[in-house]
C-alpha atoms as a PDB file:
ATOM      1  CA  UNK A   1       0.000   0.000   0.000  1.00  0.00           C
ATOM      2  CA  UNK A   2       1.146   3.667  -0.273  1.00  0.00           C
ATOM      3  CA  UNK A   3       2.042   6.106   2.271  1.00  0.00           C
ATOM      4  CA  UNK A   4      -0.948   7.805   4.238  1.00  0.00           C
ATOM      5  CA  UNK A   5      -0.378  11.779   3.841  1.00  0.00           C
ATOM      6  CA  UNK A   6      -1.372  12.434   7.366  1.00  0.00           C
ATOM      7  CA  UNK A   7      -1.779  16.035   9.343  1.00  0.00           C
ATOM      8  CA  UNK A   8      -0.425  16.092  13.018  1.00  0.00           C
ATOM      9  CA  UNK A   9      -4.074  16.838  14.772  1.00  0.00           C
ATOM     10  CA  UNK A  10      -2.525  17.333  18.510  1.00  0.00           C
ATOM     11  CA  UNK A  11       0.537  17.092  20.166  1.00  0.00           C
ATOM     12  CA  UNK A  12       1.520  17.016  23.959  1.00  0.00           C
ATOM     13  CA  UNK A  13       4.365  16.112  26.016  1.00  0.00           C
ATOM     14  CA  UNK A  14       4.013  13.090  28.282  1.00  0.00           C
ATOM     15  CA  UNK A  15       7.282  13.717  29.752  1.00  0.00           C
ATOM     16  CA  UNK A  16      10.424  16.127  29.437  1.00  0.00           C
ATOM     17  CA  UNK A  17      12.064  13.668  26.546  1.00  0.00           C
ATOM     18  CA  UNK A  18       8.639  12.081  25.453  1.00  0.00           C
ATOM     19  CA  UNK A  19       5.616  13.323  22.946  1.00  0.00           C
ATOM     20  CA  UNK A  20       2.334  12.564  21.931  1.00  0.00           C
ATOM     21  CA  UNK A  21       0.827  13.048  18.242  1.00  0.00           C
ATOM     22  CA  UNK A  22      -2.498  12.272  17.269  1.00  0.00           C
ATOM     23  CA  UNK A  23      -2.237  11.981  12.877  1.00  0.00           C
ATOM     24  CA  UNK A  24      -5.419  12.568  10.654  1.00  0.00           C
ATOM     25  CA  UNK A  25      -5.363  11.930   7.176  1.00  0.00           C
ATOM     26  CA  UNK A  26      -5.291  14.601   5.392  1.00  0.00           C
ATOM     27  CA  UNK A  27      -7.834  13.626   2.927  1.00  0.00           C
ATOM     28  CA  UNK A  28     -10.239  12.406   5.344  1.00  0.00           C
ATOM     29  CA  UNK A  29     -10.048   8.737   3.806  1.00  0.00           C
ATOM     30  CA  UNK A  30     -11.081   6.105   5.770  1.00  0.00           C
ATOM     31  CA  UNK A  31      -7.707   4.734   7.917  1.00  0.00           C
ATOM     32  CA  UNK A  32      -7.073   0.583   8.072  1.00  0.00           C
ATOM     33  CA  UNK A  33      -7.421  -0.995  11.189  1.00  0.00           C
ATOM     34  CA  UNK A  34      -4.684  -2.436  13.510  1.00  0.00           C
ATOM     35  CA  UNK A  35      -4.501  -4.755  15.848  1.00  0.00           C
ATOM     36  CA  UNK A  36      -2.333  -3.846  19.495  1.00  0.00           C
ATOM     37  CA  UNK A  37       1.284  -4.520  19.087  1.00  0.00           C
ATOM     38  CA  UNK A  38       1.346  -2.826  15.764  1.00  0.00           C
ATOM     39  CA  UNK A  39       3.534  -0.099  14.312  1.00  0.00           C
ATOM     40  CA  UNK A  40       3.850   2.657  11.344  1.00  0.00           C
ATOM     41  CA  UNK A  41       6.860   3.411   9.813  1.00  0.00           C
ATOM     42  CA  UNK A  42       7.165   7.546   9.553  1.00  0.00           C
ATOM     43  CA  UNK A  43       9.010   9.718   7.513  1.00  0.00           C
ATOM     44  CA  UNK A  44      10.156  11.958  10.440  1.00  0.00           C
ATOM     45  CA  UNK A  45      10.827  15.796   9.252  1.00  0.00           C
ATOM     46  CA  UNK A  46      14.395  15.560   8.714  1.00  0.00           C
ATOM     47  CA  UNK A  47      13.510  12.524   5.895  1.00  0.00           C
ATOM     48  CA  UNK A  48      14.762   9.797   7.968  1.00  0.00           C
ATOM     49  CA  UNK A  49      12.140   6.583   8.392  1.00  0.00           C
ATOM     50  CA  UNK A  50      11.273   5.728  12.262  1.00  0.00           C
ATOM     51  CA  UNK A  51       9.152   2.913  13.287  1.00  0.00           C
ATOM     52  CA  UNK A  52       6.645   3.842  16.012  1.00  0.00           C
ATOM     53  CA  UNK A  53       4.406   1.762  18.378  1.00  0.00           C
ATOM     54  CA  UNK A  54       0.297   2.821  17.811  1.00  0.00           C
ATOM     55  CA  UNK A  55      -1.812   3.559  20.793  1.00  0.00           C
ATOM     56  CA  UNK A  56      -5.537   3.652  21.390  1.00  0.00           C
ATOM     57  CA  UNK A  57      -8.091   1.878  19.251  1.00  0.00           C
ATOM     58  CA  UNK A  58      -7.488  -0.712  16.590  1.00  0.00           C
ATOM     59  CA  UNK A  59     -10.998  -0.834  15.171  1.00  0.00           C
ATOM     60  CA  UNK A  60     -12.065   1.774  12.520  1.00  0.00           C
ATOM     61  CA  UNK A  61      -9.628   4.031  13.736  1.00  0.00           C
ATOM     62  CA  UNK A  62     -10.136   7.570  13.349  1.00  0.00           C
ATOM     63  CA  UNK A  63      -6.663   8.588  14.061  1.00  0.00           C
ATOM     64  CA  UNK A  64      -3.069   6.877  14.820  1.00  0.00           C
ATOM     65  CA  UNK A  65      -1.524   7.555  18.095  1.00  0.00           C
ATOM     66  CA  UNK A  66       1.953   7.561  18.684  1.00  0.00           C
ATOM     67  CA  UNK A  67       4.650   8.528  21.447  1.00  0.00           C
ATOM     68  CA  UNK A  68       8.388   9.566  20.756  1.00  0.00           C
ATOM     69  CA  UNK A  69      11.027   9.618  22.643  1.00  0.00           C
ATOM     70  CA  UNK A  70      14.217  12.099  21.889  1.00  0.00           C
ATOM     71  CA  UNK A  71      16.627  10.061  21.890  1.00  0.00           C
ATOM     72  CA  UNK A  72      20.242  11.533  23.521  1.00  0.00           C
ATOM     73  CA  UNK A  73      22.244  10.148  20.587  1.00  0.00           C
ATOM     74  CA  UNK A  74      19.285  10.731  17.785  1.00  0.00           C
ATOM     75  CA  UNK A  75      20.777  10.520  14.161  1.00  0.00           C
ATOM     76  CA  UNK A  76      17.657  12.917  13.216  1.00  0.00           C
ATOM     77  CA  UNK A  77      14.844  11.115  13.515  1.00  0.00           C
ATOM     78  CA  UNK A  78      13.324  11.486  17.065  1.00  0.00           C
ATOM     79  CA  UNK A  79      14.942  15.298  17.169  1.00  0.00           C
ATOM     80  CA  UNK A  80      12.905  16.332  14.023  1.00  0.00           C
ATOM     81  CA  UNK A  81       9.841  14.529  15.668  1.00  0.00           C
ATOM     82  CA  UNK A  82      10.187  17.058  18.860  1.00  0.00           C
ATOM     83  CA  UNK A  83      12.121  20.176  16.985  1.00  0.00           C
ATOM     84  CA  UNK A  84       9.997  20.241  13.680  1.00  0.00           C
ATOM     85  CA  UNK A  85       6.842  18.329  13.640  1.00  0.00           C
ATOM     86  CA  UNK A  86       3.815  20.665  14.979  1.00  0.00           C
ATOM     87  CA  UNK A  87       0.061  20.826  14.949  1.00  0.00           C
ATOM     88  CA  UNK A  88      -0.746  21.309  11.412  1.00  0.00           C
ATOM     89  CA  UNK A  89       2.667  19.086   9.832  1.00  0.00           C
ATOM     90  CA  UNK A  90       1.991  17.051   7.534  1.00  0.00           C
ATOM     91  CA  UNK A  91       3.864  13.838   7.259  1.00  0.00           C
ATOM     92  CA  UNK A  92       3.612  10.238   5.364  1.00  0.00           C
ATOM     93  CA  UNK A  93       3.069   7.300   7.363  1.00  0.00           C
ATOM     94  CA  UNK A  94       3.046   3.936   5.855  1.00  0.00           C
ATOM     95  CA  UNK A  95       0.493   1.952   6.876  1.00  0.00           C
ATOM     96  CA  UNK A  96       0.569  -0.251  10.117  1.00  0.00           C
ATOM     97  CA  UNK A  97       2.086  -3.710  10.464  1.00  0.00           C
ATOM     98  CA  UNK A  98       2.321  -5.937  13.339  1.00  0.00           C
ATOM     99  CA  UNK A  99       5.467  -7.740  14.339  1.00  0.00           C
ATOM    100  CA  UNK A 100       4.085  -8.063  17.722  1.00  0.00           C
ATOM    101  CA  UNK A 101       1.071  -9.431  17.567  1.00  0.00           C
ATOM    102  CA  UNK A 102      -1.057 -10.654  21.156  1.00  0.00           C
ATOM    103  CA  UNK A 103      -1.942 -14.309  21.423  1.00  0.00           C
ATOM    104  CA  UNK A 104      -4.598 -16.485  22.599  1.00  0.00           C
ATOM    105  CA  UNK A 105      -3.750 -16.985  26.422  1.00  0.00           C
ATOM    106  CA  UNK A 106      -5.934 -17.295  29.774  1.00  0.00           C
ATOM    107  CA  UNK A 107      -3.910 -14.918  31.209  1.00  0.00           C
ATOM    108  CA  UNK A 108      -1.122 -12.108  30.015  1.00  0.00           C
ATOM    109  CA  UNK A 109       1.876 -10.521  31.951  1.00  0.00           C
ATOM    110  CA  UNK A 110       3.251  -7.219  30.449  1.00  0.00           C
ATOM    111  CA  UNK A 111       6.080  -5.551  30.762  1.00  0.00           C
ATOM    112  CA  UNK A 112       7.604  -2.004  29.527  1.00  0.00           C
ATOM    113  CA  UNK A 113      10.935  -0.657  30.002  1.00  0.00           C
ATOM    114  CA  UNK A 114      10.561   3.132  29.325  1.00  0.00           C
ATOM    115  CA  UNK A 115       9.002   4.105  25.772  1.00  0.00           C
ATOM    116  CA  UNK A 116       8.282   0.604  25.272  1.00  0.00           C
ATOM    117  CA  UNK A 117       5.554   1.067  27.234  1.00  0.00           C
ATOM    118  CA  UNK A 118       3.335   2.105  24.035  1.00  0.00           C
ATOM    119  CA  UNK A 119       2.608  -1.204  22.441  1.00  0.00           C
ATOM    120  CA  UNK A 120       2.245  -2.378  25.940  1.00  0.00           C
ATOM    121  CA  UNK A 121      -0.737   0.156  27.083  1.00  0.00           C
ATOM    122  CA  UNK A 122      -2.432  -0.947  23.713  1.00  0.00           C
ATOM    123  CA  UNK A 123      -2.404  -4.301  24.674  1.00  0.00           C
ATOM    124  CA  UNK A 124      -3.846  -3.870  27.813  1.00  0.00           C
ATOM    125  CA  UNK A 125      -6.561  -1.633  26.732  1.00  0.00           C
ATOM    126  CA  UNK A 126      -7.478  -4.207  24.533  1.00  0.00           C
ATOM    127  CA  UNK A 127      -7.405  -7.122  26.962  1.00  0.00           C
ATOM    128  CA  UNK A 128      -9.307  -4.728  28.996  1.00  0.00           C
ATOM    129  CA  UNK A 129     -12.303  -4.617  26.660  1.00  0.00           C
ATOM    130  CA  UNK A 130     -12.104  -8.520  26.086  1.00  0.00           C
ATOM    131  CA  UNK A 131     -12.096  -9.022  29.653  1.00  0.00           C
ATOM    132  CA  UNK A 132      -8.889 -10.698  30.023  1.00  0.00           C
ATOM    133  CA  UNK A 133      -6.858 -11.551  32.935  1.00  0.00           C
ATOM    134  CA  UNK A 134      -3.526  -9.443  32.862  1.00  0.00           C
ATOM    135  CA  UNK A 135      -0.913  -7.824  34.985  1.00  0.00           C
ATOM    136  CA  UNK A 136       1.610  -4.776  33.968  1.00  0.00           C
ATOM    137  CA  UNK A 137       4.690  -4.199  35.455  1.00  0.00           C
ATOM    138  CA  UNK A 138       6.397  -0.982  33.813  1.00  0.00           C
ATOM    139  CA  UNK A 139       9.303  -0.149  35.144  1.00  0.00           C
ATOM    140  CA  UNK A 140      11.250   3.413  34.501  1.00  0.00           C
ATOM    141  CA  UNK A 141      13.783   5.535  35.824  1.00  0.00           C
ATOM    142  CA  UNK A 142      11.920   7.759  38.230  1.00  0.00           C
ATOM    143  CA  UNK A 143       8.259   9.504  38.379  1.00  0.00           C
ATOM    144  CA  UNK A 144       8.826  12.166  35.760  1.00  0.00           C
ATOM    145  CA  UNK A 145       9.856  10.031  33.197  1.00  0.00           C
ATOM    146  CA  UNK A 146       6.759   7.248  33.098  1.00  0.00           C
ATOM    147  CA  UNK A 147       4.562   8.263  30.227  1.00  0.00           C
ATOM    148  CA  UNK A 148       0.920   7.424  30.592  1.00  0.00           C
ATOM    149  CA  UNK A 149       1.272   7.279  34.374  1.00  0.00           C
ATOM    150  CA  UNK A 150      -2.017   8.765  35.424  1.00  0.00           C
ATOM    151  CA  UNK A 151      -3.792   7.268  32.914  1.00  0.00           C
ATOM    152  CA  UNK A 152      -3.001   3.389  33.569  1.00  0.00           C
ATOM    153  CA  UNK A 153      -3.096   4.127  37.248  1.00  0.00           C
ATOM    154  CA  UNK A 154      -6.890   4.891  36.332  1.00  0.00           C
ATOM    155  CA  UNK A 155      -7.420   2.784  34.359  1.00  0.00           C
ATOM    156  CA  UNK A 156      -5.596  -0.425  35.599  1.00  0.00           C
ATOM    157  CA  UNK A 157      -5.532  -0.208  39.218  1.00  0.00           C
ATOM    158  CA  UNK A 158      -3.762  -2.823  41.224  1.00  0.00           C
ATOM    159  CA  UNK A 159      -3.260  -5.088  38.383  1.00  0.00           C
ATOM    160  CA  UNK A 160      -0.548  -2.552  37.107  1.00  0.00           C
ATOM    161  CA  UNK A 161       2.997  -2.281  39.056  1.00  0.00           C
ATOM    162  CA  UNK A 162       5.221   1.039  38.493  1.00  0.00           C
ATOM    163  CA  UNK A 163       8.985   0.283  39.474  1.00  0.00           C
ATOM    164  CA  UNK A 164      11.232   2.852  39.457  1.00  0.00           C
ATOM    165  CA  UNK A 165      15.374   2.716  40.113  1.00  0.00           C
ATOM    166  CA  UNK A 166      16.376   5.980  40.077  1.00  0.00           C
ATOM    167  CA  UNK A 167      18.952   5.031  37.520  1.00  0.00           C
ATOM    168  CA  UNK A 168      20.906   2.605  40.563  1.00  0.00           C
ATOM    169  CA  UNK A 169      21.654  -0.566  39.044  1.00  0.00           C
ATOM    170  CA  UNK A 170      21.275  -2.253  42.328  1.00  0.00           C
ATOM    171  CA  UNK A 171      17.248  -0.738  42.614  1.00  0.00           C
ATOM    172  CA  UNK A 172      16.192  -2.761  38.866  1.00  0.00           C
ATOM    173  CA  UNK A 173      13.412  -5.085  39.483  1.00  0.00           C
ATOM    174  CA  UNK A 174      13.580  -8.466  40.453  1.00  0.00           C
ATOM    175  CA  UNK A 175      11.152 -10.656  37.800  1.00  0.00           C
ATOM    176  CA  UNK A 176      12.861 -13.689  38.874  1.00  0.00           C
ATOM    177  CA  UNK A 177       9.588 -14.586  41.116  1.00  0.00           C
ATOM    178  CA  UNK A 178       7.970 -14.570  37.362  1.00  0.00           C
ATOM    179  CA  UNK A 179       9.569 -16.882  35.802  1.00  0.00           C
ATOM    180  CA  UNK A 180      11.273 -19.424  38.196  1.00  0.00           C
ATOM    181  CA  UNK A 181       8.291 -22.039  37.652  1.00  0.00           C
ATOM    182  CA  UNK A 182       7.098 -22.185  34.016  1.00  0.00           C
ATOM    183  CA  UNK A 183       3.350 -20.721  33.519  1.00  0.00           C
ATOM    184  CA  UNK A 184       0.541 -20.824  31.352  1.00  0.00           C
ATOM    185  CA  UNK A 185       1.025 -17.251  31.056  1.00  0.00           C
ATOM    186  CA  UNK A 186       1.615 -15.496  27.995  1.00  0.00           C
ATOM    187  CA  UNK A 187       4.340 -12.572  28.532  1.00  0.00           C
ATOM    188  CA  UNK A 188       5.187 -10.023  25.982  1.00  0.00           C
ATOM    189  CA  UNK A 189       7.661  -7.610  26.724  1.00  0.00           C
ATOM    190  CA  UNK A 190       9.210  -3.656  25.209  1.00  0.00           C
ATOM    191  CA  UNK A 191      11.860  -2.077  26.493  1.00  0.00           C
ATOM    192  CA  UNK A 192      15.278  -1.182  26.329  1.00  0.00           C
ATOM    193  CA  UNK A 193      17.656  -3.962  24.911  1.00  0.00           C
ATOM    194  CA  UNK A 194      18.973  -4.563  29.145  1.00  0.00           C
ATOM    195  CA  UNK A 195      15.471  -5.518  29.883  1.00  0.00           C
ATOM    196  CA  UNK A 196      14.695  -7.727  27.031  1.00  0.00           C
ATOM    197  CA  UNK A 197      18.084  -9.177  27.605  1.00  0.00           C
ATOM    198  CA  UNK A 198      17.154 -10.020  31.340  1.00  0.00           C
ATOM    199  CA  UNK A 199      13.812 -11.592  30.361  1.00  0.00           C
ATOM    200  CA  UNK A 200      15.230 -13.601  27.502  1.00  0.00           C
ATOM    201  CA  UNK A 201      17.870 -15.034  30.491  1.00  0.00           C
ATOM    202  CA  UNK A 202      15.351 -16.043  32.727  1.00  0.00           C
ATOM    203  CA  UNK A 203      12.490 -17.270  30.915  1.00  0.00           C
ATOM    204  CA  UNK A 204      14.816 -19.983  28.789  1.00  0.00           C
ATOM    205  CA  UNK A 205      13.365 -22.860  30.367  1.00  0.00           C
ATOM    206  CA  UNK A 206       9.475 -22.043  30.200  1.00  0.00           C
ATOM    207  CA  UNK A 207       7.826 -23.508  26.415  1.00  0.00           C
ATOM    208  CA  UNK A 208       8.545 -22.054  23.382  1.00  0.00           C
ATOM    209  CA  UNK A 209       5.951 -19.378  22.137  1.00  0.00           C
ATOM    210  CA  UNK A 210       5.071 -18.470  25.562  1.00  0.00           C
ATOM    211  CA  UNK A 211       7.454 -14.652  25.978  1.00  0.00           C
ATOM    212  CA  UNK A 212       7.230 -12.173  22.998  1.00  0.00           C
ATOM    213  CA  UNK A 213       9.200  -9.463  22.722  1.00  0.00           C
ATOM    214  CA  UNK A 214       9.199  -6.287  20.404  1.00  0.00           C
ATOM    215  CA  UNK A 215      12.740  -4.948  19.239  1.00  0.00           C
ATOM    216  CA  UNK A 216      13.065  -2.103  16.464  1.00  0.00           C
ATOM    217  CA  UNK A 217      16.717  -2.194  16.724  1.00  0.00           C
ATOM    218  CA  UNK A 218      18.104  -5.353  15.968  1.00  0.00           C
ATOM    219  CA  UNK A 219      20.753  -4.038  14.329  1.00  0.00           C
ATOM    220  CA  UNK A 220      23.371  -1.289  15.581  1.00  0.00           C
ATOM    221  CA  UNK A 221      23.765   1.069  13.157  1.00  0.00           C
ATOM    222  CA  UNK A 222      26.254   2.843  14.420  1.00  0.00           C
ATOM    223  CA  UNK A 223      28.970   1.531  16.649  1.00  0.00           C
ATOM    224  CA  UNK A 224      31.078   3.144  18.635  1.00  0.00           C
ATOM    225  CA  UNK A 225      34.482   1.838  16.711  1.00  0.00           C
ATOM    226  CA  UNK A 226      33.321   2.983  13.215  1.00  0.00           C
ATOM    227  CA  UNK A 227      35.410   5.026  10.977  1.00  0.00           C
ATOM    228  CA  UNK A 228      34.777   7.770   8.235  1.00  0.00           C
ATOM    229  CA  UNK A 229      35.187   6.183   4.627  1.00  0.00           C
ATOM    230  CA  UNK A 230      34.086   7.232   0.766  1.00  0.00           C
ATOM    231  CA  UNK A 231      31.384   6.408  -1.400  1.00  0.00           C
ATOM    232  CA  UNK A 232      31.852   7.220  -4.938  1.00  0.00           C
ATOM    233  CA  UNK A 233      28.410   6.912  -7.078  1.00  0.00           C
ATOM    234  CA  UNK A 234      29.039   5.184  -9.904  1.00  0.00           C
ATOM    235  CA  UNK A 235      26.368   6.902 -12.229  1.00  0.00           C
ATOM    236  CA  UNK A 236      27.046  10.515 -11.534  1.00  0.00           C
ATOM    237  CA  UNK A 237      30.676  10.168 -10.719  1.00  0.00           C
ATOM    238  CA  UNK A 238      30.060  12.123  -7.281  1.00  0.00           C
ATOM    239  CA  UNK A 239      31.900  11.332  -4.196  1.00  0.00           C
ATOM    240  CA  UNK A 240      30.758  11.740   0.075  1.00  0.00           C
ATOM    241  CA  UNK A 241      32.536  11.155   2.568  1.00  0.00           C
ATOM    242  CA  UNK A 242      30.112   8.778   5.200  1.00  0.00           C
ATOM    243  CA  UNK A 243      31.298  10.173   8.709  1.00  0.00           C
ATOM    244  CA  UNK A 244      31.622   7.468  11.710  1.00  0.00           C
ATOM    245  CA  UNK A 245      28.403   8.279  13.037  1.00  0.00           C
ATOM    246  CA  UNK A 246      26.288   8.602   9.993  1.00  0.00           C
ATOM    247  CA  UNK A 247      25.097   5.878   7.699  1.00  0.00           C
ATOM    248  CA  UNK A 248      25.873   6.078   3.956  1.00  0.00           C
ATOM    249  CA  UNK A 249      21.671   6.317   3.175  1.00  0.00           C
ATOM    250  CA  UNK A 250      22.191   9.271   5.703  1.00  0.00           C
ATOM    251  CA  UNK A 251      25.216  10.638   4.271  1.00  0.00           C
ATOM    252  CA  UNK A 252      23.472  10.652   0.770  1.00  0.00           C
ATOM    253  CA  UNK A 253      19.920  12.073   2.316  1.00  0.00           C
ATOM    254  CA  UNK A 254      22.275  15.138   4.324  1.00  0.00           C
ATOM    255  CA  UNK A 255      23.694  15.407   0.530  1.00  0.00           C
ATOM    256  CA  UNK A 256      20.627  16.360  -0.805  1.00  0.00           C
ATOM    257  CA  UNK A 257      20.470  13.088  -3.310  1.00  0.00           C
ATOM    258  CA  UNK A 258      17.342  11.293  -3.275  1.00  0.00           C
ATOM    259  CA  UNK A 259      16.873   8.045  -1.152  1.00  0.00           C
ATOM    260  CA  UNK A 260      14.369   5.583  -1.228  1.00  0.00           C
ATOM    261  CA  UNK A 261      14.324   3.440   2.099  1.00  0.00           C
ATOM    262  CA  UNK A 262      11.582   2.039   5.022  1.00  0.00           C
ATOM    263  CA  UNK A 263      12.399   0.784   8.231  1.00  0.00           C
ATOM    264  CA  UNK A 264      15.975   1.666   8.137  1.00  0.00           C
ATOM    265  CA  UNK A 265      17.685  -0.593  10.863  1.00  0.00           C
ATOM    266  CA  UNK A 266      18.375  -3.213   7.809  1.00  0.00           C
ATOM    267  CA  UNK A 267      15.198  -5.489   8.264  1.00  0.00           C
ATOM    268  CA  UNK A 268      12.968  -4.338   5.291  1.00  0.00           C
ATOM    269  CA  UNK A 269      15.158  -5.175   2.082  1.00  0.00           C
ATOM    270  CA  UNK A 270      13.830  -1.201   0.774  1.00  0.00           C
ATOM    271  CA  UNK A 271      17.216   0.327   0.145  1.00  0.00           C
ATOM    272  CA  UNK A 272      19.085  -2.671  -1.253  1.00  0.00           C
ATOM    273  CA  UNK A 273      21.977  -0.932  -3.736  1.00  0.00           C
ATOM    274  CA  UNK A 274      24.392  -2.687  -6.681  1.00  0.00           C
ATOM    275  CA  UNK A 275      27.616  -2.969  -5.187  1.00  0.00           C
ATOM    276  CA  UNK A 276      30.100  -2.265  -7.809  1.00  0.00           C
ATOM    277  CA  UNK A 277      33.556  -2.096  -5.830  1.00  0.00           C
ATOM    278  CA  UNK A 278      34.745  -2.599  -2.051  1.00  0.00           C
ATOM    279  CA  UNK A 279      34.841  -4.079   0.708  1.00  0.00           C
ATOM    280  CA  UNK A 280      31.512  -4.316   2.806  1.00  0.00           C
ATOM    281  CA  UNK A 281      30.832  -4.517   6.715  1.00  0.00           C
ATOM    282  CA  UNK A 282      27.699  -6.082   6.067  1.00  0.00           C
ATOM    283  CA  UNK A 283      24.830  -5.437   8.834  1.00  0.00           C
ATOM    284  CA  UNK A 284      21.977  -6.178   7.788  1.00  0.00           C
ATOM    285  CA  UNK A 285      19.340  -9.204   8.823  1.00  0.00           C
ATOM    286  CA  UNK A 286      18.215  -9.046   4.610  1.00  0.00           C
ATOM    287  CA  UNK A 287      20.987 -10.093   2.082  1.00  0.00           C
ATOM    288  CA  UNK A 288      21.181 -13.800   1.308  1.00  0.00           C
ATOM    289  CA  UNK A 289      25.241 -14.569   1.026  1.00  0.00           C
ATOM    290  CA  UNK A 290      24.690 -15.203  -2.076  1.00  0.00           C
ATOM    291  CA  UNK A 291      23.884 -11.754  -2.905  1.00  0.00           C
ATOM    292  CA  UNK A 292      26.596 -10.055  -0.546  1.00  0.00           C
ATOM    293  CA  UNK A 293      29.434  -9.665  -3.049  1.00  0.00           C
ATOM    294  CA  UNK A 294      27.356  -7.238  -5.343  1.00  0.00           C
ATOM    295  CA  UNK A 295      24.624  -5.635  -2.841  1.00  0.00           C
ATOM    296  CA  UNK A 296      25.022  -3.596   0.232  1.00  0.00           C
ATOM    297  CA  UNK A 297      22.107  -2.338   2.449  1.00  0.00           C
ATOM    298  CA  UNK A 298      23.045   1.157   2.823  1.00  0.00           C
ATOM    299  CA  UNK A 299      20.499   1.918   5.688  1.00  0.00           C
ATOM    300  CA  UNK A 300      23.223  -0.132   8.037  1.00  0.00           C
ATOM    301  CA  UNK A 301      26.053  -1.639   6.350  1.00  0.00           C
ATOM    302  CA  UNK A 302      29.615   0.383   6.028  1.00  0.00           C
ATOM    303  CA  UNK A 303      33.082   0.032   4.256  1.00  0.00           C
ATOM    304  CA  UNK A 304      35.620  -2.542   6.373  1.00  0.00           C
ATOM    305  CA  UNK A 305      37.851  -0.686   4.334  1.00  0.00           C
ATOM    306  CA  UNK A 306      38.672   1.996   1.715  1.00  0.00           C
ATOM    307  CA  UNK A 307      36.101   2.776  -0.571  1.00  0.00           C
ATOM    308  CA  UNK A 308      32.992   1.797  -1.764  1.00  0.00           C
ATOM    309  CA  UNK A 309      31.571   1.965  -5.319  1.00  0.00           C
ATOM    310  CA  UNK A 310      27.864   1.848  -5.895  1.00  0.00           C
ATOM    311  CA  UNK A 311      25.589   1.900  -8.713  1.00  0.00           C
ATOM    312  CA  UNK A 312      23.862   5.041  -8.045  1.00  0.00           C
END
């Protein structure tokens, strides 16, 4: 399907680093459904492509609902969300998928680490309306910084548990008590990549298909031992230089050349480029090996060394 032109309708701060928008379409067209877990993929104001969790209703939706958090290290995506997107911006979201989808359970356990709270409040609402038994346990650095607080209090009572550790390593919550006898329960957990780590650790002995997790970074883009190197594009004969912190779709997007990508953490397959000369760092979760020698992913992948050719 195509991008939805949509219209920021509201937007609010939840916390200091986190924001609300409500997106209309602009044509008033009818939006497709979702089901909780899902996402949209947005092109963010500075161009780049950012996968956010929806909130609210699924059915016959009238709106999408997301929350972004500025990220300290943003590469231009969250930033633009907080610095340039307004009441009134209009923006292209492509429509929702679901990697994250709820299953058929007696009885659901949730937990959010930070901004992964967001598919996690949709699933509850909607376990809520189907009169499911659930617990939350959301779990965040300190008051100011747990988005949706009031509102899940209200709504959720003593079936939801805040936790906050005050950043103190030694204060993180304990879920061992969860998991040390295998349950019927279905968990499904978003958070930072600590958290999911934890949970992955001690659930490995309960059945398979019964924890779900949502990750949209399974890739690191940008690490912290990468180096500057050149691109040369083959078809105009130009040349950038792709600094350590910037991927070469980013390099070529801050150029002012034209760039056609999606989910940009190298998952999608959109931005797959002819590799005509060099050596790549591949990173990507997309490229059979068979195809390696002549493609590159350009959303993630880098030069191991010298330069790279492609056929752009």
């Amino acid at each position: 399907m195509d991008p939805i032109k949509m219209r920021i309708a509201r937007k609010r701060s939840l916390t200091e680093q986190i924001a609300e928008f409500a997106l209309v379409p602009v044509d008033g067209t009818s939006l497709p459904s979702f089901t909780p877990g899902a996402h949209v993929t947005v092109r963010t104001p500075s161009g780049a492509m950012r996968r956010y969790s929806l909130v609210g209703g699924t059915e016959d939706p009238k709106e999408y609902v997301i929350a972004v958090k500025r990220e300290a290290e943003s590469r231009g995506g969250s930033a633009s969300m907080h610095d340039e997107a307004n009441e009134g911006t209009e923006i292209e979201v492509e429509p929702p998928e679901n990697d994250f989808p709820l299953t058929e359970a007696n009885e659901y356990l949730l937990i959010a680490g930070g901004i992964g709270v967001t598919p996690i409040y949709a699933m509850a609402q909607e376990l809520e309306r189907q009169n499911k038994r659930f617990n939350i346990i959301y779990c965040t650095r300190n008051k100011d910084e747990t988005a949706y607080l009031d509102e899940m209090t209200e709504a959720f009572g003593d079936r939801l548990l805040i936790h906050h550790d005050d950043g103190d390593p030694d204060k993180v919550y304990d879920f061992w008590d969860h998991f040390a006898e295998p349950q019927t329960t279905h968990v499904f957990c978003c958070g930072p990549q600590p958290l999911m780590e934890e949970i992955k650790a001690i659930s490995g002995h309960w059945p398979e298909g019964r924890v779900h997790f949502e990750d949209f970074k399974p890739v690191e883009v940008v690490r912290a031992d990468d180096e500057a190197f050149e691109v040369e594009l083959s078809k105009s004969g130009a040349s950038l230089t792709v600094p350590a912190d910037r991927s070469i779709l980013e390099a070529l997007r801050d150029a002012g050349h034209e760039t056609v990508s999606s989910c940009e953490s190298g998952t999608c397959g959109t931005c797959k480029t002819k590799l005509i000369e060099g050596e790549v760092d591949h990173r990507d979760m997309v490229l059979m090996d068979h195809e390696k020698p002549d493609h590159i992913m350009i959303c993630v992948s880098r030069a191991k060394s010298g330069k790279l050719v492609l056929d752009l």
